[in-house]
C-alpha atoms as a PDB file:
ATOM      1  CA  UNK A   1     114.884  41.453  34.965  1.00  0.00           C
ATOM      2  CA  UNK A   2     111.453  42.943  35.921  1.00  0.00           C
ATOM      3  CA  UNK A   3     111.071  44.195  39.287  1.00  0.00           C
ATOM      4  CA  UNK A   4     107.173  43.425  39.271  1.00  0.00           C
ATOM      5  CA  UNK A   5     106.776  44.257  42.742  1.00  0.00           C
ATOM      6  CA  UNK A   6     107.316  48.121  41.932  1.00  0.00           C
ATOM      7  CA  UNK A   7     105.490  47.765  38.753  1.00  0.00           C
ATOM      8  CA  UNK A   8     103.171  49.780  39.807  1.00  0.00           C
ATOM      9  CA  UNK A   9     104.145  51.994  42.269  1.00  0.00           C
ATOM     10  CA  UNK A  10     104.725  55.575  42.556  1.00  0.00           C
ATOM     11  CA  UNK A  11     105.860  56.103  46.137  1.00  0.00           C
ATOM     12  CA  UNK A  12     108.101  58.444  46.795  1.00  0.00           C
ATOM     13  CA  UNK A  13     107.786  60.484  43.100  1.00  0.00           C
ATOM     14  CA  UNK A  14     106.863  64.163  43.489  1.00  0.00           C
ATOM     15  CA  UNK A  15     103.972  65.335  41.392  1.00  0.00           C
ATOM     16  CA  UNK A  16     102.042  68.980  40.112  1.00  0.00           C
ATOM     17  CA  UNK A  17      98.406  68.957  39.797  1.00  0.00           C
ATOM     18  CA  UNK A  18      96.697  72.028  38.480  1.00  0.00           C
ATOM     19  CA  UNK A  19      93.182  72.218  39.140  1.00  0.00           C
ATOM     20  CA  UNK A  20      93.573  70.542  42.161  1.00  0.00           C
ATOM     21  CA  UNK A  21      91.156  71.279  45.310  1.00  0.00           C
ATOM     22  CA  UNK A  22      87.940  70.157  43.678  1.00  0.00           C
ATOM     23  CA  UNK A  23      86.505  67.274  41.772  1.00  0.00           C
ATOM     24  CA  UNK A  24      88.762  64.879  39.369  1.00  0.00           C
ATOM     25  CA  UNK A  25      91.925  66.964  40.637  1.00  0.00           C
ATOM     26  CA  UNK A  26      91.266  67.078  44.128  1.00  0.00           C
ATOM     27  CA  UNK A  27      90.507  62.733  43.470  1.00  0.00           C
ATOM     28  CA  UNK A  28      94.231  62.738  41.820  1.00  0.00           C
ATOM     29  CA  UNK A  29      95.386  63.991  44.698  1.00  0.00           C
ATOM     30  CA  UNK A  30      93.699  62.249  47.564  1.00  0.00           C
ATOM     31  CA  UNK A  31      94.971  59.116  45.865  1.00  0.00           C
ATOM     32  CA  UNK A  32      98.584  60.568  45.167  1.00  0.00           C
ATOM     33  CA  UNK A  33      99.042  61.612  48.536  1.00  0.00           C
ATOM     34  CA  UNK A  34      97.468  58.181  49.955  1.00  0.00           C
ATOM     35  CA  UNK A  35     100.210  56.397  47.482  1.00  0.00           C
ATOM     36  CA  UNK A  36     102.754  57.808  48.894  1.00  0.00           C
ATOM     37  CA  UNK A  37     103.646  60.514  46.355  1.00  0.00           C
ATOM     38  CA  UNK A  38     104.961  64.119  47.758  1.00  0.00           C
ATOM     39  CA  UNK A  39     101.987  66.735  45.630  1.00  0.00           C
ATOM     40  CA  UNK A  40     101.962  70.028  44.934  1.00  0.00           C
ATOM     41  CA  UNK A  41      98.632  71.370  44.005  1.00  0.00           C
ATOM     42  CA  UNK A  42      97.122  74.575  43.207  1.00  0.00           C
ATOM     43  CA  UNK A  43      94.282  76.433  42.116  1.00  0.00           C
ATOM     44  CA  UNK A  44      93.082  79.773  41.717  1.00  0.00           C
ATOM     45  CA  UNK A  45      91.426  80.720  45.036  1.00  0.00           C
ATOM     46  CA  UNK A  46      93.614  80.524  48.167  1.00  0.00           C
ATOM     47  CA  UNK A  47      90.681  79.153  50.963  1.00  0.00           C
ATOM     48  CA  UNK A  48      90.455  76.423  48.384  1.00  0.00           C
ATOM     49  CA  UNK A  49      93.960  75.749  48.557  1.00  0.00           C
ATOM     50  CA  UNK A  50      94.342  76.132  52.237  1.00  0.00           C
ATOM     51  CA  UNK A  51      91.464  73.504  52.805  1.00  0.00           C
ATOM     52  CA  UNK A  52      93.228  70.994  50.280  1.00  0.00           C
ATOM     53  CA  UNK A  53      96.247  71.550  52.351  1.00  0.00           C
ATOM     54  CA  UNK A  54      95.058  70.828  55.617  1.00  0.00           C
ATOM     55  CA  UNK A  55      92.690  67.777  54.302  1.00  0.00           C
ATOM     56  CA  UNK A  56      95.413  66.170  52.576  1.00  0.00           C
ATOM     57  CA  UNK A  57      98.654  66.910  54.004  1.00  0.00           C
ATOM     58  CA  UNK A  58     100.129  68.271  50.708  1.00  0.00           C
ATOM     59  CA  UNK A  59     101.429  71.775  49.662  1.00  0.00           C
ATOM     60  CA  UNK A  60      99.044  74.261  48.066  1.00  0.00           C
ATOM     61  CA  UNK A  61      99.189  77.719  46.558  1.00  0.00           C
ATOM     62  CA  UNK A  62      96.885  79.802  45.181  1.00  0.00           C
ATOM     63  CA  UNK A  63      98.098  81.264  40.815  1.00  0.00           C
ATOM     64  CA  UNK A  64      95.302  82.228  38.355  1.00  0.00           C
ATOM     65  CA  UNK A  65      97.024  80.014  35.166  1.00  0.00           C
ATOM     66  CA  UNK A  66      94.683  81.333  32.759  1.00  0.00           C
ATOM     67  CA  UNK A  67      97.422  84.114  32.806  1.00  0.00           C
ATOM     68  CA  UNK A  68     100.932  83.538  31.518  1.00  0.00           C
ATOM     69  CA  UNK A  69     102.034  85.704  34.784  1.00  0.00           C
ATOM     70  CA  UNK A  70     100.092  83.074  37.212  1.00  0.00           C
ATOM     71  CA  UNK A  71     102.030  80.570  35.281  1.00  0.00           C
ATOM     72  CA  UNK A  72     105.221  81.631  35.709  1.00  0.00           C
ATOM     73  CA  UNK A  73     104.866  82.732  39.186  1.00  0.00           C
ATOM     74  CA  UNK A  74     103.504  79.184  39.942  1.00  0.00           C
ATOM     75  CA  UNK A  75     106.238  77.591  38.087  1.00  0.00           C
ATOM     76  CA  UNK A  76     108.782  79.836  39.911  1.00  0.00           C
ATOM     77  CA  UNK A  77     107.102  78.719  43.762  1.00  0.00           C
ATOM     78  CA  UNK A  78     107.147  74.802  42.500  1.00  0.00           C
ATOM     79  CA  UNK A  79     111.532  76.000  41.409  1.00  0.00           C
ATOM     80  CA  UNK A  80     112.041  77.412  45.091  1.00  0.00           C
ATOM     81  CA  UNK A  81     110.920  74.112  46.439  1.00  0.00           C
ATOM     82  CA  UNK A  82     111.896  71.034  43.803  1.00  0.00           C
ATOM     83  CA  UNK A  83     114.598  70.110  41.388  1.00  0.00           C
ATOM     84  CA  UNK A  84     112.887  67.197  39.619  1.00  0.00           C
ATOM     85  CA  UNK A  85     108.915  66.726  39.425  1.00  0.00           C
ATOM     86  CA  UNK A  86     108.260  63.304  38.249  1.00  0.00           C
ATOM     87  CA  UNK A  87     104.590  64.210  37.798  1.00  0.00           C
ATOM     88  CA  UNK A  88     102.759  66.989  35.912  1.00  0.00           C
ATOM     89  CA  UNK A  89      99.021  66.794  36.063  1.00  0.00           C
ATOM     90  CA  UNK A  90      97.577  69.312  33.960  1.00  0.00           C
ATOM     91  CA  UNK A  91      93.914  69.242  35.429  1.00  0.00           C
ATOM     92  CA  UNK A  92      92.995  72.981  35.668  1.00  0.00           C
ATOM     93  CA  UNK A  93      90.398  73.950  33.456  1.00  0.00           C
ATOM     94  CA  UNK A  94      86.829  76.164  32.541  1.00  0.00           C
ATOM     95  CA  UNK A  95      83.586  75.849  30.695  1.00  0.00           C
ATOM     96  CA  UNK A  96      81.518  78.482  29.428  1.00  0.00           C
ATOM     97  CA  UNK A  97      78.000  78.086  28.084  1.00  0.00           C
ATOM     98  CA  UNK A  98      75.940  80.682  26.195  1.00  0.00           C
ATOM     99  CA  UNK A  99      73.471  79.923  23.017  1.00  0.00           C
ATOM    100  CA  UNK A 100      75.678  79.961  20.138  1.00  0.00           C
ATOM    101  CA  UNK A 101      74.234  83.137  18.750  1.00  0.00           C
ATOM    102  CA  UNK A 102      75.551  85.548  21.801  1.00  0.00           C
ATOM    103  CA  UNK A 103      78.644  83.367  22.704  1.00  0.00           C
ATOM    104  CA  UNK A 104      81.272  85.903  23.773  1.00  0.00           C
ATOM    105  CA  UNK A 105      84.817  86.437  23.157  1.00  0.00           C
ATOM    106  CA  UNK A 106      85.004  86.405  27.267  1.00  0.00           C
ATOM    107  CA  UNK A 107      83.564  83.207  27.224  1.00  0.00           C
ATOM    108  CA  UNK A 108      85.927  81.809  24.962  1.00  0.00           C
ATOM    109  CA  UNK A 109      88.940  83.188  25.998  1.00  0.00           C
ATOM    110  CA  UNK A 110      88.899  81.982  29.580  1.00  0.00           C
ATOM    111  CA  UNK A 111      87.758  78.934  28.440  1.00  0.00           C
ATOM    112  CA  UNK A 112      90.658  78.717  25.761  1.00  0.00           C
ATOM    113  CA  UNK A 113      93.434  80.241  27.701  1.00  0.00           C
ATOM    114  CA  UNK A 114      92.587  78.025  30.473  1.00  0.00           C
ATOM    115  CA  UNK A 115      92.125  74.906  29.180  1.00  0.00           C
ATOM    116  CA  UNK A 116      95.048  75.067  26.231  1.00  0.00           C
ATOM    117  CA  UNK A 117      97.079  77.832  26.612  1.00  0.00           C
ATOM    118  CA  UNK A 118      98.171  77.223  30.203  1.00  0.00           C
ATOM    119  CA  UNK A 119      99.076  73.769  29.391  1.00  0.00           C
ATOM    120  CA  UNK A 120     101.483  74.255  27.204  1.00  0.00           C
ATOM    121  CA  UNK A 121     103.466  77.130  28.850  1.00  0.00           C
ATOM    122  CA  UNK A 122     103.411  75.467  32.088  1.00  0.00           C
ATOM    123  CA  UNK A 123     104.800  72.243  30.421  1.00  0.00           C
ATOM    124  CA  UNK A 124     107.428  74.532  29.248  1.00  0.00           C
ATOM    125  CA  UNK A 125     107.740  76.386  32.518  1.00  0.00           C
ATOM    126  CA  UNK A 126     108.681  73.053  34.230  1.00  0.00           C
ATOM    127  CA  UNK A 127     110.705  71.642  31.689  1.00  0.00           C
ATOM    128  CA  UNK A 128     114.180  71.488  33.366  1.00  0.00           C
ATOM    129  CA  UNK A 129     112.354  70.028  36.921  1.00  0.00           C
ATOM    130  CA  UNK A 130     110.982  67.189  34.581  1.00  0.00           C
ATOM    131  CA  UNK A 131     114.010  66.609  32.743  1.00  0.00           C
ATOM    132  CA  UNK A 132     115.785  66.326  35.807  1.00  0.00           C
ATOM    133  CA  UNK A 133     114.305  63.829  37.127  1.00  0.00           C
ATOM    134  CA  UNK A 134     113.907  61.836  33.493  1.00  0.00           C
ATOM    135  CA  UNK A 135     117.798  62.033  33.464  1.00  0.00           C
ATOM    136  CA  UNK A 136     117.632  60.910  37.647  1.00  0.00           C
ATOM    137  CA  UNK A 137     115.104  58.127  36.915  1.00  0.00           C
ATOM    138  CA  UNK A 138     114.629  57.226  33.743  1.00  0.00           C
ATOM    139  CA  UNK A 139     111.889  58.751  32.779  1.00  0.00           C
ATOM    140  CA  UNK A 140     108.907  61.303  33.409  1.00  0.00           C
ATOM    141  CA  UNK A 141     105.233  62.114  33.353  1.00  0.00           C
ATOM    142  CA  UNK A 142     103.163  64.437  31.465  1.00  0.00           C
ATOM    143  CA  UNK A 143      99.597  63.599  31.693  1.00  0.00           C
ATOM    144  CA  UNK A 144      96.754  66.250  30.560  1.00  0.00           C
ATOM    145  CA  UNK A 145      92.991  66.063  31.657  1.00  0.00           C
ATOM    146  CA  UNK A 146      91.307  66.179  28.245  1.00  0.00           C
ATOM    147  CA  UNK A 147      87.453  65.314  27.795  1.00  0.00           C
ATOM    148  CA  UNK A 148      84.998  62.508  26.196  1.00  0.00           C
ATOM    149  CA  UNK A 149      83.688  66.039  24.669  1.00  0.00           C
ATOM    150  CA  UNK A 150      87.048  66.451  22.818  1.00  0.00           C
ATOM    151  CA  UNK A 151      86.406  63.169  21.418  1.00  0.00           C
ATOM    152  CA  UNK A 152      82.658  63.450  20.429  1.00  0.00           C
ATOM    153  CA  UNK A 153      79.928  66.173  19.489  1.00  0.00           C
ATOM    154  CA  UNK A 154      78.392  67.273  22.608  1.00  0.00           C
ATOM    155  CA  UNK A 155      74.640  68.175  23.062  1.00  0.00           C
ATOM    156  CA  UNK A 156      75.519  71.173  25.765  1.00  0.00           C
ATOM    157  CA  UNK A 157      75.993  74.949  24.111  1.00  0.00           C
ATOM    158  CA  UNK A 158      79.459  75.382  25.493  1.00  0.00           C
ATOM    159  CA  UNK A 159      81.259  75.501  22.313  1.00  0.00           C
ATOM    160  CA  UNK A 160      84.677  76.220  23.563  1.00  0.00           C
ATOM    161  CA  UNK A 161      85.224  73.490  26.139  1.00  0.00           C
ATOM    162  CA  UNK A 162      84.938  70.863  23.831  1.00  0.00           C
ATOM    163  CA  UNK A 163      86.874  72.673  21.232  1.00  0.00           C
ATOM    164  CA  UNK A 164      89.819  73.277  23.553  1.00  0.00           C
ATOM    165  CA  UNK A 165      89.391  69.442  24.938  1.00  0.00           C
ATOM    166  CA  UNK A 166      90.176  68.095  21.207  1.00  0.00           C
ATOM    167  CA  UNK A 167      93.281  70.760  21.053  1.00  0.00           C
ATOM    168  CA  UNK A 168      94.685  69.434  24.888  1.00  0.00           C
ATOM    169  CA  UNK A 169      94.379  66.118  22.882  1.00  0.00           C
ATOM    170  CA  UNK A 170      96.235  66.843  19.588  1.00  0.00           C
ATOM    171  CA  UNK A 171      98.764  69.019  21.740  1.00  0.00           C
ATOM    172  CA  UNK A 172      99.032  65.419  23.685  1.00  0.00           C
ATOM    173  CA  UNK A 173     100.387  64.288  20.519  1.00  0.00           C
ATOM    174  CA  UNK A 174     102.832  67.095  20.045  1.00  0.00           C
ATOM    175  CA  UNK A 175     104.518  67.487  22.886  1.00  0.00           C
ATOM    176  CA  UNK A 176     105.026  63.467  23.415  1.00  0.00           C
ATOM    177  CA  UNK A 177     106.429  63.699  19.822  1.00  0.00           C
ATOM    178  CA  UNK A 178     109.015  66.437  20.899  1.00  0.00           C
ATOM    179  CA  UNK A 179     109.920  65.076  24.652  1.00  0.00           C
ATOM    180  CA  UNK A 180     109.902  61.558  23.895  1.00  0.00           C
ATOM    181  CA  UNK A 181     113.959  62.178  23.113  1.00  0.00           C
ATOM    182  CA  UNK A 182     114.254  63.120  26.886  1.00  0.00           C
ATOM    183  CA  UNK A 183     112.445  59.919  28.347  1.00  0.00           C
ATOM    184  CA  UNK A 184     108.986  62.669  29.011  1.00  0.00           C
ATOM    185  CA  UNK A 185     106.068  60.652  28.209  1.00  0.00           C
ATOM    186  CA  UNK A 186     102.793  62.757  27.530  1.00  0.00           C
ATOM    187  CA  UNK A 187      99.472  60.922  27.448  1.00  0.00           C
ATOM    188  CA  UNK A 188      95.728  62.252  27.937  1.00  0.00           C
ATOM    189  CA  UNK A 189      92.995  60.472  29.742  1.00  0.00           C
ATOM    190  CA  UNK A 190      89.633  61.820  28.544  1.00  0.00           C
ATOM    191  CA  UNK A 191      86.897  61.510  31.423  1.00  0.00           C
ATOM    192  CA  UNK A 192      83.517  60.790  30.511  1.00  0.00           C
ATOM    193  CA  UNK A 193      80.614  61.775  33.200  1.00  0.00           C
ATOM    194  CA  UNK A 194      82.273  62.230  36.835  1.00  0.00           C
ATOM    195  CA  UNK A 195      81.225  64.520  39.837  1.00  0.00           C
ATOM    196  CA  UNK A 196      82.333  67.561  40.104  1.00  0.00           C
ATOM    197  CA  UNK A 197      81.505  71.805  40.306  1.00  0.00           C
ATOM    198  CA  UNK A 198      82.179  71.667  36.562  1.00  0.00           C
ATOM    199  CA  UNK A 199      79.092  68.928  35.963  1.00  0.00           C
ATOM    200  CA  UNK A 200      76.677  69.795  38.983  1.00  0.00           C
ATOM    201  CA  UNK A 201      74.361  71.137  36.246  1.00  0.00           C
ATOM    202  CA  UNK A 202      73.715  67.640  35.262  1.00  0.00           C
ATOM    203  CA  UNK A 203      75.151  65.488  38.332  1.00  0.00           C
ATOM    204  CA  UNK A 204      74.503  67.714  41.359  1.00  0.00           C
ATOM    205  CA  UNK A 205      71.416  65.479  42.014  1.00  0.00           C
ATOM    206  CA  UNK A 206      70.831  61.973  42.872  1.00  0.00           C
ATOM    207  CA  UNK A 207      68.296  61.918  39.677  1.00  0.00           C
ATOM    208  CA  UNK A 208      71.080  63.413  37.861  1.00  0.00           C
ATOM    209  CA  UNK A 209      73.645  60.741  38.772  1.00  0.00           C
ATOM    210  CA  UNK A 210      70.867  58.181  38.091  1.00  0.00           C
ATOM    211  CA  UNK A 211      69.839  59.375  34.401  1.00  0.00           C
ATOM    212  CA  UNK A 212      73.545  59.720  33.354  1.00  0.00           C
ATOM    213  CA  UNK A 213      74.672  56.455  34.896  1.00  0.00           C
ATOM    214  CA  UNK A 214      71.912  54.578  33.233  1.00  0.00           C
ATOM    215  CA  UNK A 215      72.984  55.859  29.902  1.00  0.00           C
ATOM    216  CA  UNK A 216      76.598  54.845  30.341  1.00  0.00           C
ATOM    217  CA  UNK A 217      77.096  51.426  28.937  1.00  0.00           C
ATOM    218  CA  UNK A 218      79.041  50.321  32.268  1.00  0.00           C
ATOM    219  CA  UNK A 219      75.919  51.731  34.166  1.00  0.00           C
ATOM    220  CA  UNK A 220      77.419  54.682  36.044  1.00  0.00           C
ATOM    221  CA  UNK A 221      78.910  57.392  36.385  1.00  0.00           C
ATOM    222  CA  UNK A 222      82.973  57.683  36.898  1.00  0.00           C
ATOM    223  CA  UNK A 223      84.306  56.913  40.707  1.00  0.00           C
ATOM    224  CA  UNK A 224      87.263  58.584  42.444  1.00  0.00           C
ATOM    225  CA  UNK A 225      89.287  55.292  42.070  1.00  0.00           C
ATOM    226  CA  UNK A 226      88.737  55.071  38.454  1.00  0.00           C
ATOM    227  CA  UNK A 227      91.019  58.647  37.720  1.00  0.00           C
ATOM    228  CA  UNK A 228      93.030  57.779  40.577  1.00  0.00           C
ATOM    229  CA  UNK A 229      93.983  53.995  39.012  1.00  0.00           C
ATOM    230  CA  UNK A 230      94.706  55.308  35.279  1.00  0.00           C
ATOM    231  CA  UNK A 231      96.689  58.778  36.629  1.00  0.00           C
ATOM    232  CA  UNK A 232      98.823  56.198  38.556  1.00  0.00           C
ATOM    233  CA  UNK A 233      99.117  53.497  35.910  1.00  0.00           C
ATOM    234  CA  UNK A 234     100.238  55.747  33.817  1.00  0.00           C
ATOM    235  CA  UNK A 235     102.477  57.186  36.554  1.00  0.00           C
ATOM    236  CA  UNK A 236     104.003  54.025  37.328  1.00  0.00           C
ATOM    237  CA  UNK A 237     107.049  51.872  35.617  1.00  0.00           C
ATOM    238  CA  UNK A 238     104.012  50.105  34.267  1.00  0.00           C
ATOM    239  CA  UNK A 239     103.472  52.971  31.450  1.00  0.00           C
ATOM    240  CA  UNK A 240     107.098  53.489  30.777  1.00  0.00           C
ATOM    241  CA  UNK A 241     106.478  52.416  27.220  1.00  0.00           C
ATOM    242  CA  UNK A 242     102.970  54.460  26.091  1.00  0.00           C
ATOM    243  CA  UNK A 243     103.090  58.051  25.037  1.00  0.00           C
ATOM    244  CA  UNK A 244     101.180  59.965  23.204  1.00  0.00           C
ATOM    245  CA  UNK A 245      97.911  58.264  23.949  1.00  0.00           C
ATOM    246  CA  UNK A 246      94.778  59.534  24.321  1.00  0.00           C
ATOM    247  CA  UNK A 247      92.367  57.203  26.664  1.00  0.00           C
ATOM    248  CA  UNK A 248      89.111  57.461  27.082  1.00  0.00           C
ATOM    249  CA  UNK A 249      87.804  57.008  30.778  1.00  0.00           C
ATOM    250  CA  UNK A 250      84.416  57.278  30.426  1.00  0.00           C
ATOM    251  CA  UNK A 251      81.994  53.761  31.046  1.00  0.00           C
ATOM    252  CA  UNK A 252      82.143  53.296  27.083  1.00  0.00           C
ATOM    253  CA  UNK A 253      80.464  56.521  26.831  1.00  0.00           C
ATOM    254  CA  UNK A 254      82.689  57.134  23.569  1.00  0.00           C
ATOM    255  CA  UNK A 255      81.289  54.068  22.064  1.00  0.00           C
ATOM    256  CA  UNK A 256      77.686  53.917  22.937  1.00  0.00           C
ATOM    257  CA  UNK A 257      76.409  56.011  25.081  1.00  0.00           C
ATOM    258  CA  UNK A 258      72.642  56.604  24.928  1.00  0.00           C
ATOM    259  CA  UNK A 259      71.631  60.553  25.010  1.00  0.00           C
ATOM    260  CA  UNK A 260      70.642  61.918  28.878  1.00  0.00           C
ATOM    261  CA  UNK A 261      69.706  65.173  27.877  1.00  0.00           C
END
């Protein structure tokens, strides 16, 4: 028999979010922390993390994951200090755009070895704290920060972020395939337009925010509660059944969104 009061709650799970002293990480985990959950964030620069930590009350180190050594450091701090993580929010990521005829190999490598690469070998970093606490609670959570851009063709001339956006998505896919014998689920949400340092080019105005909004079928632009309510739906008991997903958060951008640029 259903419990449907804890349906939907995540108090008292521990959670990793990369990525996660600015925009839709930092929302994950003002939300997280207000929901009870015990977070771990990082980033790469350590004022950042030190101002997360103070604002929210959760731990934060600075590791550069576009390196496999920042990865494995990070995942050896998160070992010192947790046996299970219930939670793995792969958020951290880069964009790089240059005109496609002097697009650089520095461009998309960081862009690449951010946004894919360190996915995937942190995943595997953490693998026995997330197994852990699958075999403790039944189950655990993999969810990566894809893109809308992963999903369509975008009009901007950074050709790596949405190329590594469709590969967090397909590696989604993979992963959930392999971990799904260990009670892992591994879904994707794929924001569409949402405020951050990453899309002050377009949104770092009111104007901005105005002439994407409008475009959006829903009529605006992405809120901190709507990546905080599908990160912890998909947290929750509630989601104990869906992996391998892909979801699209994004106003119906996906389906018809009219052109802003």
């Amino acid at each position: 028999m259903a419990n449907y009061q804890d349906l939907f709650n995540i108090s008292g799970k521990t959670a990793v979010i990369t990525g996660g002293t600015r925009g839709i990480g930092e929302m994950i985990a003002t939300g997280f922390v207000n929901m009870g959950v015990k977070t771990y964030v990082t980033s790469r620069k350590a004022d950042a993390c030190a101002a997360i930590q103070e604002k929210l009350g959760c731990e934060a180190a600075p590791f550069d994951l576009s390196q496999n050594e920042g990865v494995d450091a990070f995942g050896d701090w998160i070992a010192e200090r947790e046996d299970k993580i219930d939670i793995l929010i792969n958020n951290a990521g880069a964009l790089w755009a240059e005109p496609l005829e002097t697009y650089t190999e520095e461009g998309w490598d960081r862009t690449i070895d951010l946004n894919v690469k360190s996915i995937f070998f942190l995943t595997q970093k953490l693998l026995p704290q997330l197994r852990a606490a699958a075999q403790d609670k039944g189950t655990a959570r993999v969810i990566n920060i894809g893109s809308v851009e992963g999903l369509t063709t975008p009009v901007w001339e950074n050709y790596a972020y949405p190329i590594s956006k469709a590969a967090v998505h397909q590696m989604t896919k993979v992963l959930a395939n392999k971990l799904a014998k260990d009670q892992i689920t591994v879904n994707a949400i794929a924001p569409g337009p949402f405020e951050s340092k990453m899309t002050a080019f377009v949104l770092g105005n009111e104007q901005g925010k105005s002439a994407v909004g409008s475009a959006m079928p829903l009529g605006r632009i992405g809120q901190p509660e709507d990546i905080i309510g599908l990160s912890a739906f998909l947290s929750s008991p509630a989601a104990n059944y869906i992996t391998g997903t892909v979801i699209p958060l994004d106003g119906g951008f996906v389906i018809g969104a009219k052109s802003w640029d």
